[in-house]
Protein backbone atom coordinates (compact mmCIF):
# COMPACT_ATOMS: atom_id res chain seq x y z
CA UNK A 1 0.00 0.00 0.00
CA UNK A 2 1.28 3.49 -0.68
CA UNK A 3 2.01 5.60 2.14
CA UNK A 4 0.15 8.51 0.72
CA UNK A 5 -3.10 6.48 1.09
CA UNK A 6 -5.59 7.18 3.15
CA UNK A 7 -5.21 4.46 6.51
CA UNK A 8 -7.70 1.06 6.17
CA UNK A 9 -8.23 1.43 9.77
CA UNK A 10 -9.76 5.04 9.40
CA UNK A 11 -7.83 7.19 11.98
CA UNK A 12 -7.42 9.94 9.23
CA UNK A 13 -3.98 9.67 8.76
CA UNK A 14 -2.24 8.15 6.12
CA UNK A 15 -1.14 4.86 6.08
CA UNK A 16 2.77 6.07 6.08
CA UNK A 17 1.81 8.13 8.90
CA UNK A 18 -0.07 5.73 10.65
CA UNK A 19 -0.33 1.67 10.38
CA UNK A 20 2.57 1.17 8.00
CA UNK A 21 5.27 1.92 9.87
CA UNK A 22 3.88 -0.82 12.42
CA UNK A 23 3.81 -3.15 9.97
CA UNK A 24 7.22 -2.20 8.49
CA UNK A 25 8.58 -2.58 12.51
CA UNK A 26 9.48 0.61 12.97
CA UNK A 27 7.30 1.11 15.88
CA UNK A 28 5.34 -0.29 18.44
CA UNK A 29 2.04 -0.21 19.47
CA UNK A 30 1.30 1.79 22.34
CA UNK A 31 -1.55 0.18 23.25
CA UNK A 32 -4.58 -2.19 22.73
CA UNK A 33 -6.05 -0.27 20.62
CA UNK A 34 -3.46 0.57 18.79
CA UNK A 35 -2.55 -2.97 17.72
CA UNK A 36 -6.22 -3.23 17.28
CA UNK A 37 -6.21 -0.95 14.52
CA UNK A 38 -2.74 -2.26 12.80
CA UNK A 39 -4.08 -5.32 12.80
CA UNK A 40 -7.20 -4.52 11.15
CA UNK A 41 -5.03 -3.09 8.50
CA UNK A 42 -2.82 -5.83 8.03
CA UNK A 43 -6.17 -7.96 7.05
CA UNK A 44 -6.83 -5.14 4.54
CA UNK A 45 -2.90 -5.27 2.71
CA UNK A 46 -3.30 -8.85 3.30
CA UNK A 47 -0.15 -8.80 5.12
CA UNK A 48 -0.10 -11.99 6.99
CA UNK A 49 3.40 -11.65 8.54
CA UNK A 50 2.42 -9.07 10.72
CA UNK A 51 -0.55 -10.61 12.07
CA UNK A 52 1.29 -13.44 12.99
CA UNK A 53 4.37 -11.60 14.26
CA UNK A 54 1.41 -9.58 16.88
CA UNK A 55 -0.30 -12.67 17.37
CA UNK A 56 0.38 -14.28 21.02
CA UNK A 57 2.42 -17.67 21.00
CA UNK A 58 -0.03 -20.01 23.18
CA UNK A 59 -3.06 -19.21 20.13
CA UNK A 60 -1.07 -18.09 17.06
CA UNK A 61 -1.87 -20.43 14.28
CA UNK A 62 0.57 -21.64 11.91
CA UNK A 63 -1.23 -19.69 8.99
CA UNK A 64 -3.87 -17.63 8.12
CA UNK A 65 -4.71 -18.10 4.40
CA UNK A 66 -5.99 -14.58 3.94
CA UNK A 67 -8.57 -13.97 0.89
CA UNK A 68 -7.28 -11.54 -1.75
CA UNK A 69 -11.29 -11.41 -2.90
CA UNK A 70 -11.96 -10.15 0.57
CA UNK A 71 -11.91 -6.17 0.79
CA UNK A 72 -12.09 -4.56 4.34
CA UNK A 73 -13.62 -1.34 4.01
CA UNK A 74 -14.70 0.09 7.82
CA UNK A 75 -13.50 -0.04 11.10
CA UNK A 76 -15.48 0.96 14.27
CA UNK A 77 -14.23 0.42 17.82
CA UNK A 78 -16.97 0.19 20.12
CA UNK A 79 -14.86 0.13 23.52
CA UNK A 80 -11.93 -0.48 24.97
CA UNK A 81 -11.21 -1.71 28.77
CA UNK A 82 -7.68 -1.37 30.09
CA UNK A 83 -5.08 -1.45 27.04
CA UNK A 84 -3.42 1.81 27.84
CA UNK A 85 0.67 2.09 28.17
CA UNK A 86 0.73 1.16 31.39
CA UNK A 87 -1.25 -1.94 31.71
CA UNK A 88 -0.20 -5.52 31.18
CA UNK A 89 -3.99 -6.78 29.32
CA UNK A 90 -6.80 -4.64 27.53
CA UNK A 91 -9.88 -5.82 25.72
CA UNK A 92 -10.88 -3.84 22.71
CA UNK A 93 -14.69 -4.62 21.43
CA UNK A 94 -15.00 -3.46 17.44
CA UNK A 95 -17.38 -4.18 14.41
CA UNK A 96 -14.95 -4.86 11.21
CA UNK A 97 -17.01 -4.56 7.21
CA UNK A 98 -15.73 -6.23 4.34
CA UNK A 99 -17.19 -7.13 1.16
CA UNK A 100 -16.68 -10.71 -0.03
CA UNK A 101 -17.78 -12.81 -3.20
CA UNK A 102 -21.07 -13.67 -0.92
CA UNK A 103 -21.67 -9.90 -0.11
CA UNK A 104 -21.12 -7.86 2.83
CA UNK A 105 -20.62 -8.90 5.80
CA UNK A 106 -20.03 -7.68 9.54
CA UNK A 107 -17.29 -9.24 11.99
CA UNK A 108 -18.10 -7.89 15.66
CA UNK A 109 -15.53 -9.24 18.27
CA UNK A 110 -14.63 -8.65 21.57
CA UNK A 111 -10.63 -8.92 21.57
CA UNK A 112 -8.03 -10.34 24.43
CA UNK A 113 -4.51 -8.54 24.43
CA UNK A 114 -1.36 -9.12 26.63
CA UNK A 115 1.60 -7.22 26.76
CA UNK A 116 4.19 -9.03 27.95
CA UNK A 117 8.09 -10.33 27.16
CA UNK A 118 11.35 -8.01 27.37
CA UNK A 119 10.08 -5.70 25.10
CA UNK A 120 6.72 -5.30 26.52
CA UNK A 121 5.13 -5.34 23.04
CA UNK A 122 1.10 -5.82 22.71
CA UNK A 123 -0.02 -9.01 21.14
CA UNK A 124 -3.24 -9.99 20.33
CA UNK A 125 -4.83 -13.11 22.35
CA UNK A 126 -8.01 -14.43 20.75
CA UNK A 127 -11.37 -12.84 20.39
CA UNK A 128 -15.07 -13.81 21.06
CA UNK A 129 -17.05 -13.13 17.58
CA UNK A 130 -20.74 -12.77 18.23
């Protein structure tokens, strides 16, 4: 994705400005939420190294298999407990679009994240989808 383009996860920024240099390792998520987002993104640039990379090691899978046909095109958190730069586990709740070859459809999950290790880097746990 260009870094002139506007950000998949909607913040406002760009995506050089915002998600991509997450997903290029330059920085870190500073929180939940954060990830959250860069995550989402990842899904839309079908970048499957970074989700795994963020993923926690007790429930990463070994793949993902992500759908080229699949477009994500909105991104709404609808809360957020804990997550901030100072705690050790947040919970972000959020309602993800996409369009796929059967239509639209809505993902609405409830997200576990840890931050934990020597780096204290947020990784995403697992998520309730309902």
């Amino acid at each position: 994705m260009d870094d002139a383009t506007r950000c998949p996860c909607l913040s406002g920024e760009t995506y050089g400005a915002c998600c991509g240099p997450l997903h290029r390792g330059e920085l870190a998520a500073p929180t939940a939420e954060r990830l959250m987002r860069s995550r989402y993104s990842a899904f839309a640039v079908l970048d499957e190294a970074y989700l795994l990379a963020t993923w926690h090691p007790t429930t990463r899978p070994a793949a993902l298999g992500l759908d080229a046909g699949t477009r994500w095109f909105r991104l709404e958190i609808l809360g957020t407990r804990a997550g901030g730069p100072d705690d050790a586990t947040g919970v972000v709740e959020f309602e993800a679009r996409c369009r796929t070859a059967e239509g639209a459809e809505v993902l609405h999950e409830v997200s576990r994240f840890v931050r934990d290790g020597r780096e204290r880097r947020w990784s995403y746990v697992d998520g309730v989808v309902g």
